[in-house]
Protein backbone atom coordinates (compact mmCIF):
# COMPACT_ATOMS: atom_id res chain seq x y z
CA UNK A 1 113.84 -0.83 145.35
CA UNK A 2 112.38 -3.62 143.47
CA UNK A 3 111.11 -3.00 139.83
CA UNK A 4 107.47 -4.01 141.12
CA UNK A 5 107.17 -1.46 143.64
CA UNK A 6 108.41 1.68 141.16
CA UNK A 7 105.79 4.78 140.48
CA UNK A 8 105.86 7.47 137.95
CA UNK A 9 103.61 10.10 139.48
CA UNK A 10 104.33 12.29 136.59
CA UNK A 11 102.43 9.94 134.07
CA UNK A 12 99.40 10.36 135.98
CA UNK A 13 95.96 9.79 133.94
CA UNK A 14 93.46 12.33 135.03
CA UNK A 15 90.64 13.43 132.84
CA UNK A 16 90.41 16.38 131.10
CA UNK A 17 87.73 19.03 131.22
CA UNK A 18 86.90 20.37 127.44
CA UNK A 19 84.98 23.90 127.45
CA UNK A 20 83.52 25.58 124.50
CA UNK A 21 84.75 29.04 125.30
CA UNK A 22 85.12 32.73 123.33
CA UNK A 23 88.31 33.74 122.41
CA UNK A 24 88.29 37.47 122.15
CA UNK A 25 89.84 39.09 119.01
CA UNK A 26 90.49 42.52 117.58
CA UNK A 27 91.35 46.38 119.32
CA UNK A 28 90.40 47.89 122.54
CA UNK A 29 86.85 48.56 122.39
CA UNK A 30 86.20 47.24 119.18
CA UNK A 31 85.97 43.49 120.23
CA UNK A 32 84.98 40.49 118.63
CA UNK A 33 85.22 36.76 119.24
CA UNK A 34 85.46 33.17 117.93
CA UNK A 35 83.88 29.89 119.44
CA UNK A 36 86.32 27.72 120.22
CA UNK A 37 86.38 24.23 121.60
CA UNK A 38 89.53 24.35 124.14
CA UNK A 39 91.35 22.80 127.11
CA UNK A 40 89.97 24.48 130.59
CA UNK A 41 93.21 24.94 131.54
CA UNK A 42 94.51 26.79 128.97
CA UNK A 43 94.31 30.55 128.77
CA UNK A 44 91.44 32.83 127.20
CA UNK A 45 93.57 33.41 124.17
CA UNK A 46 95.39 30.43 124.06
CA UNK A 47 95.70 27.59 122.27
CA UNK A 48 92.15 25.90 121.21
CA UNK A 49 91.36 22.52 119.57
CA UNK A 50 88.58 23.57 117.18
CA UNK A 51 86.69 26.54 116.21
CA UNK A 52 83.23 26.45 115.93
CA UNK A 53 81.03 29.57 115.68
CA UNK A 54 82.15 33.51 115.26
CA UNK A 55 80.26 36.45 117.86
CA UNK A 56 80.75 40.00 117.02
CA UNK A 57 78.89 41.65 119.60
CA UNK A 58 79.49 45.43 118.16
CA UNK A 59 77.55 44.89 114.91
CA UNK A 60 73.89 46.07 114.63
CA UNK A 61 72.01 43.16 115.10
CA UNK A 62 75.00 41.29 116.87
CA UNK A 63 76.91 38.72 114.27
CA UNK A 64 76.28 34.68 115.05
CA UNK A 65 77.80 32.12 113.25
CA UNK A 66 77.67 28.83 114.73
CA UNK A 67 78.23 25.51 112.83
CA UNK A 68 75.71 23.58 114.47
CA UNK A 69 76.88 20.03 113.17
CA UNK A 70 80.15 20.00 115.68
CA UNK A 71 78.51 22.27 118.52
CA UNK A 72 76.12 19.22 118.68
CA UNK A 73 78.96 16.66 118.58
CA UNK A 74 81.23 18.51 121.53
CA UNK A 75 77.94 19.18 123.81
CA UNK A 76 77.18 15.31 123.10
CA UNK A 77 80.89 14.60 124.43
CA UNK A 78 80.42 15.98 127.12
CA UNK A 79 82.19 19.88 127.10
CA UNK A 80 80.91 21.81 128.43
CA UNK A 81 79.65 25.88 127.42
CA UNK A 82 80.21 28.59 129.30
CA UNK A 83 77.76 31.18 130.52
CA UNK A 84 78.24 33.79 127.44
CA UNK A 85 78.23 30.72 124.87
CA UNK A 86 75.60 28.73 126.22
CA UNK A 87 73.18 32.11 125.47
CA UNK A 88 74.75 32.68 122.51
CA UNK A 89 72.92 28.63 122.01
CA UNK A 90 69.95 29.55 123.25
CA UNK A 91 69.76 32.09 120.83
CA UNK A 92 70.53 29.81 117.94
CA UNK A 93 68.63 27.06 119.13
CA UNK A 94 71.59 24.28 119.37
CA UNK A 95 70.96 24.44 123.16
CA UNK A 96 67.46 23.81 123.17
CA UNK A 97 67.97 20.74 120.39
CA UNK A 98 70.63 19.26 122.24
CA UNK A 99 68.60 19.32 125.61
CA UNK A 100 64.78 18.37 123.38
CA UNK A 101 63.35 21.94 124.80
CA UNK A 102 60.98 23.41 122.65
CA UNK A 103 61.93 26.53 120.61
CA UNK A 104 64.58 25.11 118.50
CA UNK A 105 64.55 27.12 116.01
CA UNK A 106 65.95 30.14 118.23
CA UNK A 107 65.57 33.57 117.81
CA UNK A 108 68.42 34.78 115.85
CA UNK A 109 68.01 38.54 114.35
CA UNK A 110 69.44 38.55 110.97
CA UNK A 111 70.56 41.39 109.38
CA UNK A 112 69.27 42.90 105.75
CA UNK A 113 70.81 41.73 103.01
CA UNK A 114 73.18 44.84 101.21
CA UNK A 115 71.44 46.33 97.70
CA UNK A 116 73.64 45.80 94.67
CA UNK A 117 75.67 49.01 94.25
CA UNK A 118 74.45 48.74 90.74
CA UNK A 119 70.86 48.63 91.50
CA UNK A 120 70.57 51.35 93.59
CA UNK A 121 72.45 53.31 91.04
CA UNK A 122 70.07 51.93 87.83
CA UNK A 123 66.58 53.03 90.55
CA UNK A 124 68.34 57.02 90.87
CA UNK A 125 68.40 57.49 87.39
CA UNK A 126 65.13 56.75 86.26
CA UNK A 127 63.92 58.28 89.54
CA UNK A 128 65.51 61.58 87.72
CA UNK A 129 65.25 60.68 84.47
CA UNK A 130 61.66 59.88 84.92
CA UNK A 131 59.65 58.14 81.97
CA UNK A 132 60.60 60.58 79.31
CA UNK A 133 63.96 58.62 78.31
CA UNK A 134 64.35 58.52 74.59
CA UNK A 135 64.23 54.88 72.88
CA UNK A 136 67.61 53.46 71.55
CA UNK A 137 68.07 54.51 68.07
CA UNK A 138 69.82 52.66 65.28
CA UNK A 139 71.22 49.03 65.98
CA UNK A 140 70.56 48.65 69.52
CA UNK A 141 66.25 48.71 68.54
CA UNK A 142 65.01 45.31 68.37
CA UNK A 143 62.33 44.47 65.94
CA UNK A 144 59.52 44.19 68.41
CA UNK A 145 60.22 47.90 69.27
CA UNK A 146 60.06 48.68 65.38
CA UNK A 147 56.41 46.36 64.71
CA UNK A 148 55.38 48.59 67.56
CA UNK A 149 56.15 51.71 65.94
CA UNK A 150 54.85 50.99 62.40
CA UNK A 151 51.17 49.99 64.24
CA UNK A 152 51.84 53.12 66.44
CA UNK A 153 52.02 55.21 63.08
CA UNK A 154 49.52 52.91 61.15
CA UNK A 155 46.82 53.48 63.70
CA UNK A 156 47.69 57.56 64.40
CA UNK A 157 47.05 58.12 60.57
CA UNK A 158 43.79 55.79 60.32
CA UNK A 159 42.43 58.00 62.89
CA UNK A 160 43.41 61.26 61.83
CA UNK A 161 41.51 60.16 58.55
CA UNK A 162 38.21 59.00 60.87
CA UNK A 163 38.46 62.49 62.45
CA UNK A 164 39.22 64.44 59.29
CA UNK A 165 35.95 62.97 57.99
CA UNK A 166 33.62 63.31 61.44
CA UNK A 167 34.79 67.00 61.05
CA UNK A 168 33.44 67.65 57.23
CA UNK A 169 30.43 65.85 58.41
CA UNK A 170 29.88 67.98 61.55
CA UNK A 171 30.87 71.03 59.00
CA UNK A 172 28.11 70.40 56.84
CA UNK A 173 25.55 69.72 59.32
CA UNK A 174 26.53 73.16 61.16
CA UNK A 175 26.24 74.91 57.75
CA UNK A 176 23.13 76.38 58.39
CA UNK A 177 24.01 77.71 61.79
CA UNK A 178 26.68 78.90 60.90
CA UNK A 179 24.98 81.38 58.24
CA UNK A 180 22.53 82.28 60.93
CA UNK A 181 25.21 83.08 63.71
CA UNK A 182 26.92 85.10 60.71
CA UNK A 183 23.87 87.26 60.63
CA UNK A 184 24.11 87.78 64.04
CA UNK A 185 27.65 89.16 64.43
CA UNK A 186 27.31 92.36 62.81
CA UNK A 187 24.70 93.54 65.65
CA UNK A 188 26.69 91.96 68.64
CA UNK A 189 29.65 93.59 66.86
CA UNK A 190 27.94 97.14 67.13
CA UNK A 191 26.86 96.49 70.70
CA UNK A 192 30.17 95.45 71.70
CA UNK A 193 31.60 98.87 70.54
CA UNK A 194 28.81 100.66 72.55
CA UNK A 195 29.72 99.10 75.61
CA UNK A 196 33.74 99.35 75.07
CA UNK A 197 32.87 103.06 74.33
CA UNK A 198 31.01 103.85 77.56
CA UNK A 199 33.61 101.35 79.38
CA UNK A 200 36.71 102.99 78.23
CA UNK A 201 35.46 106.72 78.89
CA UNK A 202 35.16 105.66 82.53
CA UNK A 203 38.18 103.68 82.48
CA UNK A 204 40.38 106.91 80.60
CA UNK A 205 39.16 108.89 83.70
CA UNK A 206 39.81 106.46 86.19
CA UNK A 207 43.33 106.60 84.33
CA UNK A 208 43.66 110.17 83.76
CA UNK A 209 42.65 110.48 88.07
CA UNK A 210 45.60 107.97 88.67
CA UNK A 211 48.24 109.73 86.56
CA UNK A 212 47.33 112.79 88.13
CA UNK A 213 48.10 111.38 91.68
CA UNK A 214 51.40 109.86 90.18
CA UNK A 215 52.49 113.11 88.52
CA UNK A 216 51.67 114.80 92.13
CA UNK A 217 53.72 112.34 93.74
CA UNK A 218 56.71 112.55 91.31
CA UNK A 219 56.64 116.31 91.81
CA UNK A 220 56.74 116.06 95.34
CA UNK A 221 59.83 113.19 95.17
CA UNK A 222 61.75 115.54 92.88
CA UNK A 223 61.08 118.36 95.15
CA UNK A 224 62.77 116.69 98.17
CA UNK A 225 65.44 115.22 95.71
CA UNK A 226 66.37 118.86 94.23
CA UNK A 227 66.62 120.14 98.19
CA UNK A 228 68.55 117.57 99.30
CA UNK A 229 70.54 117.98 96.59
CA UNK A 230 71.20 121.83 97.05
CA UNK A 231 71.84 121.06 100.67
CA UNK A 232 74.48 118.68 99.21
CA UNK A 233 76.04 120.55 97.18
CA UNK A 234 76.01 123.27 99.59
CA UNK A 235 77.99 121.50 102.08
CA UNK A 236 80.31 120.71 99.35
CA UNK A 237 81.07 124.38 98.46
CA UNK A 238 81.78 125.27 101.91
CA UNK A 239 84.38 122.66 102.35
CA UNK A 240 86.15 123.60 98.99
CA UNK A 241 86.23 127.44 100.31
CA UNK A 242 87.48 126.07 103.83
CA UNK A 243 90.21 124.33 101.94
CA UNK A 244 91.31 126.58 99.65
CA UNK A 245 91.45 128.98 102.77
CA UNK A 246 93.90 127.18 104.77
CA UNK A 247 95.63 126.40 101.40
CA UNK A 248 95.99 129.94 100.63
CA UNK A 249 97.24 130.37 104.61
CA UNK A 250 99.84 127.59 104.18
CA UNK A 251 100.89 129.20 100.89
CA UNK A 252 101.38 132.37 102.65
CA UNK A 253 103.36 131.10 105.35
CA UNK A 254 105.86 129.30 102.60
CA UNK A 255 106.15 132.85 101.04
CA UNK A 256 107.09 134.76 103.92
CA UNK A 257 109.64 131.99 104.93
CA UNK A 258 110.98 131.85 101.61
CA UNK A 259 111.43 135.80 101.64
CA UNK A 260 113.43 136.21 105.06
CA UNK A 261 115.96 133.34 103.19
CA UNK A 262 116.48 135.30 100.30
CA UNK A 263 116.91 138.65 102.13
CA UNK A 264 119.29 137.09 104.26
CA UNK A 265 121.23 135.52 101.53
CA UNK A 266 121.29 139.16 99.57
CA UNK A 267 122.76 140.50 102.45
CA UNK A 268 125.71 137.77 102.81
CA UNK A 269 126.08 138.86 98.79
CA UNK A 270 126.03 142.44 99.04
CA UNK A 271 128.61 142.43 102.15
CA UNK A 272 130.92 140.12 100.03
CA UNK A 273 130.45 142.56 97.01
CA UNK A 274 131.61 145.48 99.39
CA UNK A 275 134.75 143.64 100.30
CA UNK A 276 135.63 142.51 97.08
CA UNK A 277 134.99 146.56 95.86
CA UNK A 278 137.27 147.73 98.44
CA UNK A 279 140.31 145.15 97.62
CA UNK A 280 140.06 146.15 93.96
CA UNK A 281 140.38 150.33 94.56
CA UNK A 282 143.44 149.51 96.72
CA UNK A 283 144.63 147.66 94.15
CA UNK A 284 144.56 150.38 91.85
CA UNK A 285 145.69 152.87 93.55
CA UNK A 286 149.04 150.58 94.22
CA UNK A 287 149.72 150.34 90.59
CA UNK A 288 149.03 153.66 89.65
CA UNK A 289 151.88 154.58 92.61
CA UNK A 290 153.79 152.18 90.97
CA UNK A 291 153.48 153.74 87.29
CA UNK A 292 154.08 157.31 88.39
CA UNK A 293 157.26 156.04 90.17
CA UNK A 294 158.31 154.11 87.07
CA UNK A 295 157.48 157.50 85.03
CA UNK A 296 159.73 159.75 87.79
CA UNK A 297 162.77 156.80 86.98
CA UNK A 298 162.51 156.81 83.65
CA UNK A 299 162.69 160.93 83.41
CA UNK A 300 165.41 161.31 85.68
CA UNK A 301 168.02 158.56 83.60
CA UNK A 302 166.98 159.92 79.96
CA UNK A 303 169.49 163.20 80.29
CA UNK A 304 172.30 160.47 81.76
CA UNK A 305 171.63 158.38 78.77
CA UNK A 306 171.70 161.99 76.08
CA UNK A 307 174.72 162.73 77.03
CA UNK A 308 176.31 159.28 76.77
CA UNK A 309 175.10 159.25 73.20
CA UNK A 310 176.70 161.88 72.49
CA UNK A 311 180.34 161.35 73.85
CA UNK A 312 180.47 158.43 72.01
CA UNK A 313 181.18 159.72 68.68
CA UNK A 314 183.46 162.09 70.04
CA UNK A 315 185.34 158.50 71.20
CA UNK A 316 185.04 156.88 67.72
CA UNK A 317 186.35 159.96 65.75
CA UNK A 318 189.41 159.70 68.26
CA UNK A 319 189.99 156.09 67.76
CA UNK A 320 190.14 156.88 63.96
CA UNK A 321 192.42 159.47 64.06
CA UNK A 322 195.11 157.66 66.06
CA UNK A 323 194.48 154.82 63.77
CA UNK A 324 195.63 156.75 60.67
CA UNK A 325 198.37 158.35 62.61
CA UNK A 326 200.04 155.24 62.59
């Protein structure tokens, strides 16, 4: 084909739609977006050309951030906002200036600015602390603090001296009422007794009534107490007798038991004493039959044995005869 008549389809020219979008950020739930200026082709979280504004739709008011100066330059461009982004305008007033509708200055909620961790610290103390802190001693006074303290004590002793003398004055001008209300006192003073008299006799019976009724009472609680107490101890004694009863019963019990053993086990002895009794006469009676028999032996070979000794010298008086003979 000739050169002329060649196409490249691929290098086609189209325009491009631009869209100011949100691209949504953070965890499930917890969302929050940016502003972006970006290709309408692209996807939500792709890739944007320029960022513009912030929306975090969780925080109380909602966060808005929009930089005004390039939203104004893309809308005048010709992107175009979406539905969520245009309000998010409205609310800031960009889309109301870029269209010349009135209420420009939109109706953003802003949120409080945050107190200074310091300040609400410094406002607890002297809510607890109150106005009675002590001032700074030593270095840390300044000298306006000090004048103020030397006037302070100037003026406390200048009118301690005004009122010293206001008194002797006053003194001196009471003087003779003073000697009149002396006179006075002494028959006030009597009356007074009179009527603390009279007063206390009625009160000492009104008394005397009251400890009565209170010494009744305390009779009557010490009463119960002593009963209940004798009950007490009553119930107590039985159920020391009831045990020493059945410990006296067990007692008794071990003691017969321990008596059958021991008869038994004299009985075993004495039969083994028996035997053993009986074993030792038979032995005696064998060696006594055994001695008598030795006795009978010995009698019968003593006259054998007399009348050997004597043939023997008979025997040597021969054998010394027919020695000399020869």
């Amino acid at each position: 084909m000739p050169a002329a008549r060649q196409r490249n389809f691929w290098e086609k020219t189209a325009p491009v739609a631009v869209k100011i979008k949100l691209k949504r950020l953070g965890k499930i739930r917890a969302p929050y977006y940016r502003i972006v200026v970006a290709d309408a082709r692209t996807k939500r979280d792709g890739r944007a050309i320029e960022e513009i504004g912030k929306y975090h739709p969780k925080a109380e008011p909602s966060f808005i951030e929009v930089n005004s100066e390039r939203a104004q330059h893309w809308l005048s461009v010709g992107a175009q906002p979406t539905d969520p982004v245009r309000k998010i305008f409205e609310i800031t007033g960009d889309w109301q200036k870029f269209k010349g509708l009135p209420g420009a200055e939109g109706t953003l909620k802003m949120a409080a600015p945050k107190e200074d961790r310091k300040e609400i610290f410094a406002a607890a103390v002297k809510e607890n602390m109150g106005d009675s802190t002590p001032a700074p001693k030593g270095k840390g006074r300044s000298a306006a603090a000090k004048d103020s303290e030397a006037t302070a004590e100037k003026s406390g002793k200048a009118a301690a001296k005004d009122t010293g003398s206001a008194k002797a004055e006053s003194a001196k001008a009471e003087s003779p009422k003073a000697e009149s209300a002396k006179a006075e006192k002494p028959a006030k003073a009597k009356a007074d007794q009179q009527d603390k008299a009279k007063s206390g006799a009625a009160g000492d019976a009104e008394s005397g009534a009251a400890e009565d009724a209170k010494d009744d009472a305390k009779a009557k609680d010490t009463a119960k107490d002593s009963t209940a107490k004798d009950s007490t101890a009553k119930d107590s004694t039985a159920k020391e007798t009831a045990a020493k009863e059945t410990a006296a019963k067990e007692t008794a019990a071990k003691d017969s038991t321990a008596k059958d053993s021991t008869a038994k086990a004299s009985g075993a002895a004495k039969g083994g004493t028996t035997k053993d009794s009986t074993a030792k006469d038979s032995a005696a009676k064998d060696s006594a039959a055994k001695d008598s028999a030795a006795k009978e032996s010995n009698a019968k070979d003593a006259p054998d044995a007399a009348e050997e000794s004597a043939a023997q010298p008979e025997a040597v008086a021969a054998d010394a005869e027919s020695a000399s003979g020869d």
